[in-house]
Protein backbone atom coordinates (compact mmCIF):
# COMPACT_ATOMS: atom_id res chain seq x y z
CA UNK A 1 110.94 6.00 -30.40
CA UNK A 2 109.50 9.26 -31.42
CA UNK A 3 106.44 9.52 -29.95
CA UNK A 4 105.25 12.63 -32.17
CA UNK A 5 104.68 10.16 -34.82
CA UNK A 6 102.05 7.70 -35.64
CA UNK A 7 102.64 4.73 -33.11
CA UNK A 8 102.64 1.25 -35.23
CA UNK A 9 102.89 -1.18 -32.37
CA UNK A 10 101.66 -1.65 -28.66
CA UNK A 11 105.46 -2.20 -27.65
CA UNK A 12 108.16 0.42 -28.53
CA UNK A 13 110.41 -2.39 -28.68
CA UNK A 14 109.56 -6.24 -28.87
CA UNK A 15 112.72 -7.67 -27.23
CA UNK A 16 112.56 -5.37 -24.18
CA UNK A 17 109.80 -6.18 -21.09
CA UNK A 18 105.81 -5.95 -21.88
CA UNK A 19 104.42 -4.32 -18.82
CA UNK A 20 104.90 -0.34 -19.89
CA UNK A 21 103.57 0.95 -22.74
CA UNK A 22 102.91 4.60 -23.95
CA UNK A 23 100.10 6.09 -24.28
CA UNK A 24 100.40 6.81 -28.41
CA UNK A 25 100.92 3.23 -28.44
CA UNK A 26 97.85 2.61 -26.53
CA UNK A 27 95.79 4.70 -28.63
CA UNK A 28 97.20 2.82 -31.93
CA UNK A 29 95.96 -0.34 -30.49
CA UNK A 30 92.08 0.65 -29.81
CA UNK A 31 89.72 -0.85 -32.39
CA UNK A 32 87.65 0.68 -35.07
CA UNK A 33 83.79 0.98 -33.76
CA UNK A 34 81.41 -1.52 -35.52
CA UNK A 35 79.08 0.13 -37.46
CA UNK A 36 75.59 -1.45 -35.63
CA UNK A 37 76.90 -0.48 -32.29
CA UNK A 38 78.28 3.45 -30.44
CA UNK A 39 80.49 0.74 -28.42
CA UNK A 40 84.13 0.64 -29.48
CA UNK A 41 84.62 -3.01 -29.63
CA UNK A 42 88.12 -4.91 -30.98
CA UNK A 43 86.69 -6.25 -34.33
CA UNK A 44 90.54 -7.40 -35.23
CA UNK A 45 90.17 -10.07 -32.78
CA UNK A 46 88.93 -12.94 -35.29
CA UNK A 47 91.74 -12.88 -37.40
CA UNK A 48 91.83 -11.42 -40.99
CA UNK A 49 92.97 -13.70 -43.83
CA UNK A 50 96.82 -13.25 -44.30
CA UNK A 51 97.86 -11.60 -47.40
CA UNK A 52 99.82 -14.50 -49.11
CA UNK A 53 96.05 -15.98 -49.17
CA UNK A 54 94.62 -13.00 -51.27
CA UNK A 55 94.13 -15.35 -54.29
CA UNK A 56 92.34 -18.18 -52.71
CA UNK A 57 90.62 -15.48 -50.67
CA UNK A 58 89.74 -14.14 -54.24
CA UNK A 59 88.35 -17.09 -55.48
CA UNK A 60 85.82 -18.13 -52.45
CA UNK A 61 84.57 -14.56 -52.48
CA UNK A 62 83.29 -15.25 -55.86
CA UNK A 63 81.76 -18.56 -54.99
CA UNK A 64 80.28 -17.45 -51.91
CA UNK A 65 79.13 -13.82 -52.83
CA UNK A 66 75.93 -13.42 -50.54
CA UNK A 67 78.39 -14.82 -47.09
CA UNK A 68 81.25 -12.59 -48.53
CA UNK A 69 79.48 -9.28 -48.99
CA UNK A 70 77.95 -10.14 -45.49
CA UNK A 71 81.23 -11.22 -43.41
CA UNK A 72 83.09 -7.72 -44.59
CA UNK A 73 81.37 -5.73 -42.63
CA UNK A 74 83.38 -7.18 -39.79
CA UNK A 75 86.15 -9.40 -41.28
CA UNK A 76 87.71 -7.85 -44.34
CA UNK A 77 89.38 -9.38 -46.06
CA UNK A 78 87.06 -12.61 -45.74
CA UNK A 79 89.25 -15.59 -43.85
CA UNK A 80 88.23 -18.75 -45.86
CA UNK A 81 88.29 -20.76 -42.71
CA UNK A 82 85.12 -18.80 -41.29
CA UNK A 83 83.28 -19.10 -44.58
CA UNK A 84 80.43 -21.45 -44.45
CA UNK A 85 81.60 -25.38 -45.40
CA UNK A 86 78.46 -25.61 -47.81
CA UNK A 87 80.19 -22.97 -50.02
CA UNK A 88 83.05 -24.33 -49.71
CA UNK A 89 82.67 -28.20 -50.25
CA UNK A 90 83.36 -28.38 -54.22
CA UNK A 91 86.77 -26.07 -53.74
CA UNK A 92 90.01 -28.52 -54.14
CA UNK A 93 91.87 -28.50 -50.83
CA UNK A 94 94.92 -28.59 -52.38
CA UNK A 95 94.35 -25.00 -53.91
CA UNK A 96 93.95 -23.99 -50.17
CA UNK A 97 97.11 -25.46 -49.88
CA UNK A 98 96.43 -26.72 -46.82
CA UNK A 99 97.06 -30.50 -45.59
CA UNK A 100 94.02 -32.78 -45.33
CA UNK A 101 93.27 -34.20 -42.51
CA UNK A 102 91.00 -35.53 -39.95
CA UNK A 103 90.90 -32.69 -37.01
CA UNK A 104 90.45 -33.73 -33.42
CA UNK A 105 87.42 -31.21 -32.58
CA UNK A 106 86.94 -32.46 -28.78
CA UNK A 107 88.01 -29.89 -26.90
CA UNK A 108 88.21 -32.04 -23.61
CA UNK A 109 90.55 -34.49 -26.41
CA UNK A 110 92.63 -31.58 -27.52
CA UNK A 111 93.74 -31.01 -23.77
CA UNK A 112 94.05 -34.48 -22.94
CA UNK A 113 96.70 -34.76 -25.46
CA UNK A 114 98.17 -31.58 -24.58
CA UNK A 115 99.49 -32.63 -20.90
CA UNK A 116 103.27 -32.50 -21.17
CA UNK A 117 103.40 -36.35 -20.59
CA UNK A 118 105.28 -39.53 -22.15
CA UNK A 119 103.41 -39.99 -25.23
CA UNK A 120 104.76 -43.80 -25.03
CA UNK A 121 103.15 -44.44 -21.78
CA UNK A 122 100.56 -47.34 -21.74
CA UNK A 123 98.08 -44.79 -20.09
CA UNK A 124 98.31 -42.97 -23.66
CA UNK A 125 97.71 -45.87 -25.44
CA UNK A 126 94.05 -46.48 -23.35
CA UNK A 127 93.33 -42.77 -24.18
CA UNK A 128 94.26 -43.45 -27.95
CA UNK A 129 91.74 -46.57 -27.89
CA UNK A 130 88.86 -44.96 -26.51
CA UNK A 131 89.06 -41.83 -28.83
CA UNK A 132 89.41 -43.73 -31.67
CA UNK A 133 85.53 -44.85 -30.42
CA UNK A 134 84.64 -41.43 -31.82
CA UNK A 135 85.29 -42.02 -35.40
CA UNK A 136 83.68 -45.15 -35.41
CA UNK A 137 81.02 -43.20 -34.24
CA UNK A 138 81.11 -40.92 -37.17
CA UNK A 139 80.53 -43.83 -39.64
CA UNK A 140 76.17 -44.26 -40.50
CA UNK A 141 75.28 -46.97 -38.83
CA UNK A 142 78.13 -47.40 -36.08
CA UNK A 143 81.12 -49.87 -36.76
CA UNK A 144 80.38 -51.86 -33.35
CA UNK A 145 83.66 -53.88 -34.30
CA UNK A 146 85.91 -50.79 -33.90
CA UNK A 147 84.21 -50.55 -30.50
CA UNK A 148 84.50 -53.40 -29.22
CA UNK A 149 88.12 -53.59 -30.39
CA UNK A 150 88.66 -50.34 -28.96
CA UNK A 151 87.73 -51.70 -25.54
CA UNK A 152 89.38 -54.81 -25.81
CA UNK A 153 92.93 -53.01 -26.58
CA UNK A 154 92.75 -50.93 -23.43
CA UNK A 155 91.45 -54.15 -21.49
CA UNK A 156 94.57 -55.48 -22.36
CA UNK A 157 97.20 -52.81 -21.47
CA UNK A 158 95.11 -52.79 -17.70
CA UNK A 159 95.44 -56.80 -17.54
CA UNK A 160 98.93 -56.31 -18.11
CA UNK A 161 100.59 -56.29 -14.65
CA UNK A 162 103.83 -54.87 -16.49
CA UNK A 163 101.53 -51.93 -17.86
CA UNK A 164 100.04 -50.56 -14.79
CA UNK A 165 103.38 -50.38 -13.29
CA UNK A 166 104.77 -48.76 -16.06
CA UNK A 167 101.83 -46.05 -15.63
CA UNK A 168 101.89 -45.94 -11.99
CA UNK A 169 106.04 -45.04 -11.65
CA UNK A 170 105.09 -42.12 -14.17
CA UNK A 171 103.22 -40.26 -11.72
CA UNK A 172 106.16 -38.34 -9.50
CA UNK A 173 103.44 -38.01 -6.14
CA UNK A 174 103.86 -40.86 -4.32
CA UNK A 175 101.22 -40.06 -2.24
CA UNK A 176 98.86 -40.00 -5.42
CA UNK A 177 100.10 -43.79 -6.91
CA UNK A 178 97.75 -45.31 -4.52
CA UNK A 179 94.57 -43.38 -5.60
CA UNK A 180 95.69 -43.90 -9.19
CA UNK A 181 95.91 -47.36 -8.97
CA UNK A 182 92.22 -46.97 -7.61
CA UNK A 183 91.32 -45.17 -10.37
CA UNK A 184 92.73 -47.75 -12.76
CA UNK A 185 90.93 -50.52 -11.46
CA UNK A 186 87.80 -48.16 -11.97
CA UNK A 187 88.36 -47.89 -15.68
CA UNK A 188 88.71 -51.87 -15.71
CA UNK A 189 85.18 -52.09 -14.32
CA UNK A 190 83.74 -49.34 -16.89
CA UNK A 191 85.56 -51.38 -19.96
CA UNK A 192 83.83 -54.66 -18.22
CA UNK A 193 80.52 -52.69 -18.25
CA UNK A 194 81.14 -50.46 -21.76
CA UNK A 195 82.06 -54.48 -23.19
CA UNK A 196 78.23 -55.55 -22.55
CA UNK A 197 77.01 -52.06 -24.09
CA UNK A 198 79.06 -52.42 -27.05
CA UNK A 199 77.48 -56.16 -27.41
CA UNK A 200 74.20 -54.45 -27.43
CA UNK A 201 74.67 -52.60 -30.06
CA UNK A 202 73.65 -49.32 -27.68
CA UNK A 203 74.20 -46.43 -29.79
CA UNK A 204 72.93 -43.49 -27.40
CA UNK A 205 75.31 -44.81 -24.49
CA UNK A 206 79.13 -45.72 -26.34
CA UNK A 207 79.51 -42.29 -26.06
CA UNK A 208 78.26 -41.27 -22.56
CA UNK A 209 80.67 -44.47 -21.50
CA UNK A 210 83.11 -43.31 -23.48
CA UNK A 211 83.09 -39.66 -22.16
CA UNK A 212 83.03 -41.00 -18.53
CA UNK A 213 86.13 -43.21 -19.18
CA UNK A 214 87.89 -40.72 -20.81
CA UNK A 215 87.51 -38.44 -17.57
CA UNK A 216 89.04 -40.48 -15.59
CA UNK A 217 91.85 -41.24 -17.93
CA UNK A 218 92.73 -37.41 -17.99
CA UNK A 219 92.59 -37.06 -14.30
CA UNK A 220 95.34 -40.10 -14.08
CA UNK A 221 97.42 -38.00 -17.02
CA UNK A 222 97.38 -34.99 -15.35
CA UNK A 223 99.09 -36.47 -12.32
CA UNK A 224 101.64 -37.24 -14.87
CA UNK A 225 103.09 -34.32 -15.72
CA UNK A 226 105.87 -34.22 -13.56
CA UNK A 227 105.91 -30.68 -12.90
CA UNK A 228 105.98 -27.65 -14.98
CA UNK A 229 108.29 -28.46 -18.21
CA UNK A 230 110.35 -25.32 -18.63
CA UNK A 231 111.68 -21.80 -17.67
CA UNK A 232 109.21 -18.90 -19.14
CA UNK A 233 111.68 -16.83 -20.58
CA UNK A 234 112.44 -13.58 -17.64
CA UNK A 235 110.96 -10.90 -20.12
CA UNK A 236 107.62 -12.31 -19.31
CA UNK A 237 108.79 -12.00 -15.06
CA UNK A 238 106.57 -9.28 -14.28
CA UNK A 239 103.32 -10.39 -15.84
CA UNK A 240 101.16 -13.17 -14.41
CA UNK A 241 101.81 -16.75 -15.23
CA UNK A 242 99.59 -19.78 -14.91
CA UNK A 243 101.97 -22.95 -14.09
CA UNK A 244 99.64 -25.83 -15.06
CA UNK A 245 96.00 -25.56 -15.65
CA UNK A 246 93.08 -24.39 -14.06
CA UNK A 247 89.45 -24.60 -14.19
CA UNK A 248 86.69 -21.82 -14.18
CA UNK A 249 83.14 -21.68 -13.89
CA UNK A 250 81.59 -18.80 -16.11
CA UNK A 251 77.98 -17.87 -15.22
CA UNK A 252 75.77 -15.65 -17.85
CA UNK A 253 72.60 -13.65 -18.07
CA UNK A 254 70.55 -13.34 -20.94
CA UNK A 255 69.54 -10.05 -21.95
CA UNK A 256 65.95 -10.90 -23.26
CA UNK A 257 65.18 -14.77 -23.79
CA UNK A 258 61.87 -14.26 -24.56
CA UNK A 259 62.67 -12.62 -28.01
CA UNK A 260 65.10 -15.34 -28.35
CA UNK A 261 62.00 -18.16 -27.79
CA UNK A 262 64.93 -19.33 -25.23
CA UNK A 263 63.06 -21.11 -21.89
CA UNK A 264 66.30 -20.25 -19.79
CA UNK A 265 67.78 -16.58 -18.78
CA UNK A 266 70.98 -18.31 -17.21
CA UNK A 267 73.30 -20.73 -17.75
CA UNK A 268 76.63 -21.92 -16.76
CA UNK A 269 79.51 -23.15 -18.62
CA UNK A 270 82.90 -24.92 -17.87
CA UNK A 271 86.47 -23.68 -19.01
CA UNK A 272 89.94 -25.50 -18.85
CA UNK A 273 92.45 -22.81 -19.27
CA UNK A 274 95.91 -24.60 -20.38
CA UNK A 275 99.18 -23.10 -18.60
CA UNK A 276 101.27 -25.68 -19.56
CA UNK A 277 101.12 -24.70 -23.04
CA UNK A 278 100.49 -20.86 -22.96
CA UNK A 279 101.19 -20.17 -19.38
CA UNK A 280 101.70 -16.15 -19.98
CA UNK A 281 98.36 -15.74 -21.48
CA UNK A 282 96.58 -18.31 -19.62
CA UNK A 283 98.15 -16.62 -16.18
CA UNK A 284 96.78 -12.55 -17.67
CA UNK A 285 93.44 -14.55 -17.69
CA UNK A 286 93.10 -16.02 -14.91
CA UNK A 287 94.74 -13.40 -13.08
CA UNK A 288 91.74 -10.78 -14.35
CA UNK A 289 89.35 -13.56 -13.46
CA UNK A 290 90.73 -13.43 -9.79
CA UNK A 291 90.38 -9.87 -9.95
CA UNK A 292 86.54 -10.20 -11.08
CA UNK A 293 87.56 -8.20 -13.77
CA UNK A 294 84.99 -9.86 -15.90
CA UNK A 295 81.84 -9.63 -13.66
CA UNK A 296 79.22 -8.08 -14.71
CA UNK A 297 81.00 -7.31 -17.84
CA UNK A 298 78.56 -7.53 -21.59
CA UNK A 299 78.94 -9.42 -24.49
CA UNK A 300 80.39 -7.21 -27.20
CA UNK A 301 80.56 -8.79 -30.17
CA UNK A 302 78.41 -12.32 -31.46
CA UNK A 303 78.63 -12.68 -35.27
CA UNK A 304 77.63 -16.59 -35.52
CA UNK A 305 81.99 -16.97 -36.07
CA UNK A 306 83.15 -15.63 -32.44
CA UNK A 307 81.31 -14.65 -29.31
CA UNK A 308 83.34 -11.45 -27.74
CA UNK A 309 83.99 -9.59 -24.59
CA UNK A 310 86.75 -8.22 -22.14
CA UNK A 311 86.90 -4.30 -23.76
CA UNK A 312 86.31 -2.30 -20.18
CA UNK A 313 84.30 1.00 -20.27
CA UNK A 314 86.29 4.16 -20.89
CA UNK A 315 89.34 4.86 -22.77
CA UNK A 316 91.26 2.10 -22.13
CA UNK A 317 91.54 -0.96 -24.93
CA UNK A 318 92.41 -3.56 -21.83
CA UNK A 319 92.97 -3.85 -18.11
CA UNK A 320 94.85 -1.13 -16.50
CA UNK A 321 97.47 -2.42 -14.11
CA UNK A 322 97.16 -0.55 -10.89
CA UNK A 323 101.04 -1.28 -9.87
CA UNK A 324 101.99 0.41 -13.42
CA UNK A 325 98.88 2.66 -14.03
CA UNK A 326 99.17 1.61 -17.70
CA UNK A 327 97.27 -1.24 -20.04
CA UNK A 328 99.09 -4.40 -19.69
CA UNK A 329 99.63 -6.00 -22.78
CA UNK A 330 100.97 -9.22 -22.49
CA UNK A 331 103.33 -11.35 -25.64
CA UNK A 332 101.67 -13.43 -28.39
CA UNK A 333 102.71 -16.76 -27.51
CA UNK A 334 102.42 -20.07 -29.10
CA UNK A 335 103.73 -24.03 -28.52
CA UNK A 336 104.24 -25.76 -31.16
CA UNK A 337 103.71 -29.19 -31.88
CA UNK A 338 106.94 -30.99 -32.47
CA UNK A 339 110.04 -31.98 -30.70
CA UNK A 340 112.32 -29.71 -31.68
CA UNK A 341 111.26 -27.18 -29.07
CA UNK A 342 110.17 -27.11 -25.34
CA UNK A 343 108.90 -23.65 -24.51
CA UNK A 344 106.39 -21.50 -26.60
CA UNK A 345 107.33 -19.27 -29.24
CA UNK A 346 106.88 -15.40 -28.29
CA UNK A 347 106.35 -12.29 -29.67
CA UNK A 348 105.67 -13.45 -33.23
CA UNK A 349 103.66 -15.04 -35.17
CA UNK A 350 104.11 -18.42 -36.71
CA UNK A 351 103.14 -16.74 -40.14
CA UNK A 352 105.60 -13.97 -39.41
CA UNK A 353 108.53 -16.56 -38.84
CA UNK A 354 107.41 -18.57 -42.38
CA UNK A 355 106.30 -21.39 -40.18
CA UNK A 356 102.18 -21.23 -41.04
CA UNK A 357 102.67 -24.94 -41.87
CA UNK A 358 103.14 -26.02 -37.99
CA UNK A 359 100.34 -27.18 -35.99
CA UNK A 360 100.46 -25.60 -32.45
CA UNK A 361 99.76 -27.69 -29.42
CA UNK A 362 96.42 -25.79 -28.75
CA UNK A 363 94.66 -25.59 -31.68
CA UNK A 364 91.51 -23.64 -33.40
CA UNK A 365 89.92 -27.00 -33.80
CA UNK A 366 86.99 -27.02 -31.19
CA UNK A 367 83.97 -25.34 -31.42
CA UNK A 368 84.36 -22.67 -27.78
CA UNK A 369 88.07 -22.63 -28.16
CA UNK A 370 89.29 -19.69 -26.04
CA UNK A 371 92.16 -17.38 -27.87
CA UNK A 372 93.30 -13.56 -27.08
CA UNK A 373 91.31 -10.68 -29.19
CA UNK A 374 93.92 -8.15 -30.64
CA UNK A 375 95.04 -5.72 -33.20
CA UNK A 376 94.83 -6.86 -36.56
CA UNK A 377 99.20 -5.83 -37.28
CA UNK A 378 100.67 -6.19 -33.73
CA UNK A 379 100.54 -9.12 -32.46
CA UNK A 380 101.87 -8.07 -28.99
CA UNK A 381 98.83 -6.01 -28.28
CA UNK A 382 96.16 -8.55 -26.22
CA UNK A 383 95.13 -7.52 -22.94
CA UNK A 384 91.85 -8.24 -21.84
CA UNK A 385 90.35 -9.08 -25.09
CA UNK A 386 89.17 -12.91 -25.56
CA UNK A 387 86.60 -14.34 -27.86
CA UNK A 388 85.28 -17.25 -28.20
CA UNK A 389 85.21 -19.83 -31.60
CA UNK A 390 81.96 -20.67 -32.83
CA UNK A 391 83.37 -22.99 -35.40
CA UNK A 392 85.28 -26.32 -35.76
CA UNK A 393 87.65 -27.97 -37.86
CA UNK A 394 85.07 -29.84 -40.02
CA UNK A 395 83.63 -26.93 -41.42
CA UNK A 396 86.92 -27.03 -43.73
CA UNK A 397 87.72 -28.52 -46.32
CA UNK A 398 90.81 -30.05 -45.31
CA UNK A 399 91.05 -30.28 -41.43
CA UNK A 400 92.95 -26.96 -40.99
CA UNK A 401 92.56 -23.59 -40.55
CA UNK A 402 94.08 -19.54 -41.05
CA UNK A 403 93.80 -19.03 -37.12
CA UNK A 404 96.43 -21.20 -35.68
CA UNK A 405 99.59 -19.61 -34.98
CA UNK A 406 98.34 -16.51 -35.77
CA UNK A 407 96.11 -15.96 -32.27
CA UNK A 408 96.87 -17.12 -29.43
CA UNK A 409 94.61 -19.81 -28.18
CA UNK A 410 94.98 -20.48 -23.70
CA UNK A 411 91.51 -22.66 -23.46
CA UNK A 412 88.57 -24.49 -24.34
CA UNK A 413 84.98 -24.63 -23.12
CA UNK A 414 84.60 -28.25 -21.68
CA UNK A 415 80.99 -28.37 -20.37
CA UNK A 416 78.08 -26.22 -21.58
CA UNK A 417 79.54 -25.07 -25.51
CA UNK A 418 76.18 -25.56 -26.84
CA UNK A 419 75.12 -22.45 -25.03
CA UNK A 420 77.50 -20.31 -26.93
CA UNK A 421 75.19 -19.82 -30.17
CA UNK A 422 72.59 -18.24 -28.34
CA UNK A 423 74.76 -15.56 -26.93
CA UNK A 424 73.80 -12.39 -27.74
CA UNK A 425 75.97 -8.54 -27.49
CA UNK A 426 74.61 -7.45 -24.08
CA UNK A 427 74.03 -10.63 -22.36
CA UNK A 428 75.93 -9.82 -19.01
CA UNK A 429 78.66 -12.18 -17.51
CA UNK A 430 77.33 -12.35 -13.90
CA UNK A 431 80.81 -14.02 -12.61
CA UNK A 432 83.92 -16.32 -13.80
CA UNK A 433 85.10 -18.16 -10.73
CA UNK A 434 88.13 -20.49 -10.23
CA UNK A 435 86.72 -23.68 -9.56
CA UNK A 436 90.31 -25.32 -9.04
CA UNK A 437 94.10 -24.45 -9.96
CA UNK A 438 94.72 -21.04 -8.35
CA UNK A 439 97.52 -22.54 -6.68
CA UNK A 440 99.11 -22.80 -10.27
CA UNK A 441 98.90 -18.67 -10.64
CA UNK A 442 102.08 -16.96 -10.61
CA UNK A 443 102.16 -13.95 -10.01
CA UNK A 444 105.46 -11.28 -9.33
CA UNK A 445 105.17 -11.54 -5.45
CA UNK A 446 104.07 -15.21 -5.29
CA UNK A 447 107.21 -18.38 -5.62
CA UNK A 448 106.69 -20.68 -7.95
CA UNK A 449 105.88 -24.13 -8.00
CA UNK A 450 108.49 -26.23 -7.90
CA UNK A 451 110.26 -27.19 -11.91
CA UNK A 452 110.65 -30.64 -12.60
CA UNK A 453 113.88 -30.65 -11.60
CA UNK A 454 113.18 -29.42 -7.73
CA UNK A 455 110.69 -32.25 -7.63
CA UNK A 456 112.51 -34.73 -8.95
CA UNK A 457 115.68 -33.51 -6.30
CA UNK A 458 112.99 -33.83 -3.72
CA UNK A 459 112.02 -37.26 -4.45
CA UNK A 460 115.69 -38.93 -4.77
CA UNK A 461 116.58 -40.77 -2.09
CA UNK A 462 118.64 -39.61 0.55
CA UNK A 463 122.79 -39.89 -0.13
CA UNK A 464 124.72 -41.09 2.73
CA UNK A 465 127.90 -38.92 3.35
């Protein structure tokens, strides 16, 4: 391309590898400065309302004129799925033209049902059972019956002999049947107990039960998945890729607590970043966390809708790569939720390929859902950029949003979200460790774990010549 002109993307060419990237293209892709702050921040990276929107967009701004003329400073045009629900309760969802629904806004729940597992195992229909406890738990007053029928459904699929071998051949580890069948026998004897709570009518402990069940039920998943699912397509070869999940332990600093009538100055928080599903994304992450990349790094943006960070000091939009000595940008990527496909879509948007009605695996449905920050028109142009959600799928209308498919979610905070809404811009991260899962990191010098089908070759029985 000529690069005398204006560059309008962070790739000269989308098709072609994503690791070098010219300078004018570089420059195209840093973000204009917020006007409260000298710090030149990525404001594009919670996502503007798309333009085939404009006239619902039209129509809330009217309704909700004080949030509107507020929200523009940063977000313009004004996404109706960050606009406050009380503004929004009397609009008719099907002028949104968006389905109704009832979201799943558990994070832990979202990547539960994300493993790349047989949804027709038993094990899956225990998991069903005990989140289904959750709505009942939404009703005033508690439906106790749904609980206890809850329970007594999973009871049965463990007392079924038939079941647990069903669940037990699904995990490919041999070595790991025995300590699942352990683990099985555990959740019998928390149904047993959660049975006498549920009798009790107990309202502040069905959940704490139900959470501790549920933990165990994803660690028996997870050694489900029979190995990573598919080939990441070789454009993506020379950037880092996360082959399964891993978990990270981000430690902050508050900046003055005091003013904030906060009795803490540090916390901690827990984050499940989801390779399976976005494995080039989730692998840039993790790699940069690895590379302490983030340590010591400030919070740069916290507008009650995202909580922002990862823009380095100096010219640079994103991480520099020392083996290329440019920014590496890495592909917008995406898994959708059906059954028609096995590897995420790359390099474009879902609203770009006329597909905004799709739900992706990894949604923008729980309040601290991790996603790349980026440039409002290229999609291609995350680096180091990440924000977090400060919002959840109730706070629509109808159960959906105008993020999904359009930025590219790799994670969710699992333990210590609460903490996100007192964030603050310049609250320091002291350090994101990996607390497990770096064995899953890919990167260009490292093999990778074995594919399903080299575990499944190593498993099979020996052939007599």
């Amino acid at each position: 391309s000529d690069m005398t002109k204006p560059a309008t993307s962070c790739f000269a060419a989308r098709p072609s590898g994503l690791a070098h990237h010219p300078p004018s293209s570089r420059r195209a892709c840093a973000a204009p400065s917020q006007a409260t702050s000298t710090r030149r921040v990525d404001t594009s990276g919670s996502p503007p309302s798309p333009s085939k929107r404009q006239d619902f967009v039209a129509g809330v701004a009217k309704v909700v004129a004080p949030a509107a003329a507020a929200l523009t400073v940063l977000l313009s045009p004004v996404p109706e799925a960050l606009v406050p629900q009380q503004q929004l309760q009397n609009l008719n969802a099907a002028q949104a033209g968006l389905p109704a629904s009832n979201p799943n806004t558990d994070g832990r729940a979202i990547l539960r049902y994300a493993l790349p597992i047989n949804n027709q195992s038993p094990m899956r229909q225990v998991q069903k059972s005990m989140e289904a406890i959750s709505a009942a738990l939404r009703v005033p007053g508690v439906k106790f019956s749904d609980v206890t029928k809850s329970i007594k459904r999973s009871q049965k699929v463990l007392a079924s002999d038939k079941d647990r071998k069903a669940i037990l051949a699904e995990i490919p580890n041999p070595s790991k049947r025995q300590d699942a069948a352990a683990k099985l026998d555990q959740i019998a004897s928390m149904l047993q107990d959660f049975s006498g709570v549920a009798e009790r009518k107990d309202k502040q402990e069905v959940p704490i039960i139900q959470q501790k069940i549920l933990r165990v039920v994803g660690e028996i998943e997870e050694e489900m998945v029979p190995g990573f699912p598919y080939e990441v397509p070789k454009d993506y070869s020379n950037l880092p890729q996360l082959k399964g999940r891993a978990t990270l332990e981000l430690k902050m600093k508050l900046k003055d607590p005091a003013q904030r009538s906060l009795d803490y100055d540090h916390f901690s928080m827990t984050m499940v970043i989801d390779g399976y599903n976005a494995p080039v994304t989730s692998g840039n992450f993790v790699d940069l966390v690895r590379r302490k990349f983030y340590d010591g790094m400030e919070i740069q943006r916290s507008d009650g809708f995202v909580v922002q960070t990862g823009d380095p000091s100096g010219e640079a939009t994103g991480f520099i790569d020392p083996s290329t000595g440019e920014v590496r940008r890495i592909p917008f990527e995406v898994m959708v939720d059906n059954n028609k496909e096995s590897t995420p879509v790359y390099e474009e948007t879902l609203e770009e390929l006329s597909r905004s009605n799709e739900q992706p695996v990894l949604p923008f449905n729980a309040f601290g859902t991790m996603a790349m920050a980026r440039s409002e028109f290229e999609p291609n142009s995350g680096s180091s950029q990440f924000f977090f959600l400060l919002r959840d799928s109730e706070l629509t209308p109808t159960g959906s949003n105008l993020l999904d498919g359009r930025y590219a979610v790799f994670g969710y905070v699992t333990e210590g979200k609460d903490f996100l809404d007192g964030l603050k811009v310049g609250d320091v991260i002291e350090s994101i460790r990996i607390l497990s899962g770096e064995e899953n990191l890919v990167r260009k010098q490292d093999p990778a774990p074995p594919s399903v089908v080299e575990v499944a070759a190593a498993e099979a029985p020996a052939v007599a010549a």
